[in-house]
Protein backbone atom coordinates (compact mmCIF):
# COMPACT_ATOMS: atom_id res chain seq x y z
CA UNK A 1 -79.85 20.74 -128.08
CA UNK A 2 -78.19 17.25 -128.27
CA UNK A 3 -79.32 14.42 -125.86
CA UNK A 4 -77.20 13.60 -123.36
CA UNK A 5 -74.35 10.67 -123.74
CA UNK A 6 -74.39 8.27 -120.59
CA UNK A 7 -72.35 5.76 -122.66
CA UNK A 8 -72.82 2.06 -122.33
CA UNK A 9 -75.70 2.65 -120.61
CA UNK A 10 -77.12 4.05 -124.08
CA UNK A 11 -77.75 0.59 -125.30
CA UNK A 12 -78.72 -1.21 -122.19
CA UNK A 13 -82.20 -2.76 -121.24
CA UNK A 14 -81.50 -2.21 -117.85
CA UNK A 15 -81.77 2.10 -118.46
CA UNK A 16 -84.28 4.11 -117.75
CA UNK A 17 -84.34 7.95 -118.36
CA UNK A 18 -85.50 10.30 -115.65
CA UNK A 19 -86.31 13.89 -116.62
CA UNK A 20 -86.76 16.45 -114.24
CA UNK A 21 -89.31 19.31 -113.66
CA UNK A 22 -86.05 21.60 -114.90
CA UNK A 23 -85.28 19.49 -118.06
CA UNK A 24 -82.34 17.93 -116.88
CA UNK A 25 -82.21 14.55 -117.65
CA UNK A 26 -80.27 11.69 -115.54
CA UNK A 27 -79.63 7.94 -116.11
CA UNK A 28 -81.10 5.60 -113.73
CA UNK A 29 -79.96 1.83 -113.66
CA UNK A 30 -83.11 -0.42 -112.77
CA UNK A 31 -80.57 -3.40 -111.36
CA UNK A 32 -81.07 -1.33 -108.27
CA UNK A 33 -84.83 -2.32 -107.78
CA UNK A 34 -83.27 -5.97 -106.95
CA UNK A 35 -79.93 -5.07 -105.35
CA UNK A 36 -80.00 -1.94 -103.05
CA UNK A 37 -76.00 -1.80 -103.30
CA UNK A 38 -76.00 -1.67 -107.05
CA UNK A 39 -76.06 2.17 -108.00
CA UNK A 40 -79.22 3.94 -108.65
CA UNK A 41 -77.78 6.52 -110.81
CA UNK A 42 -74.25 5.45 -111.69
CA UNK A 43 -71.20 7.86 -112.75
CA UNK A 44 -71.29 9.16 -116.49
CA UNK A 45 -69.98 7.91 -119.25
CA UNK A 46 -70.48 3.78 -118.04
CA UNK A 47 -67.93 2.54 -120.44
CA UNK A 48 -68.18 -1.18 -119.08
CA UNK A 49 -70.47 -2.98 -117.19
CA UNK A 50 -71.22 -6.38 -115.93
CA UNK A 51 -74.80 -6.10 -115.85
CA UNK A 52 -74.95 -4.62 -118.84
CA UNK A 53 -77.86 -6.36 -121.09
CA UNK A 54 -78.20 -5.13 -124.77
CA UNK A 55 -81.51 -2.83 -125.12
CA UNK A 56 -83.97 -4.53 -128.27
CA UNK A 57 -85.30 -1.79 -130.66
């Protein structure tokens, strides 16, 4: 099984991946912590983003 695509959000710092009990696995965007308006889990694939903050390896 491949791991799921969430796009830009691939590469971002700002990512954090939530697996369920079930094995499905979502994206959740940690900007929300400090902004309760910004999306928790946004729409897949994220193709741009203004928060957006390149992940280090």
């Amino acid at each position: 099984m491949q791991p799921p695509r969430f796009g830009l959000c691939d590469r971002c710092a700002n990512q954090r991946l939530v697996t369920t009990g079930r094995g499905s696995t979502f994206s959740m965007c940690l900007c929300h912590k400090t902004d309760p308006d910004w999306p928790k889990y946004p729409r897949m694939p994220v193709l741009q983003c203004p928060r957006f903050r390149e992940a280090e390896d």
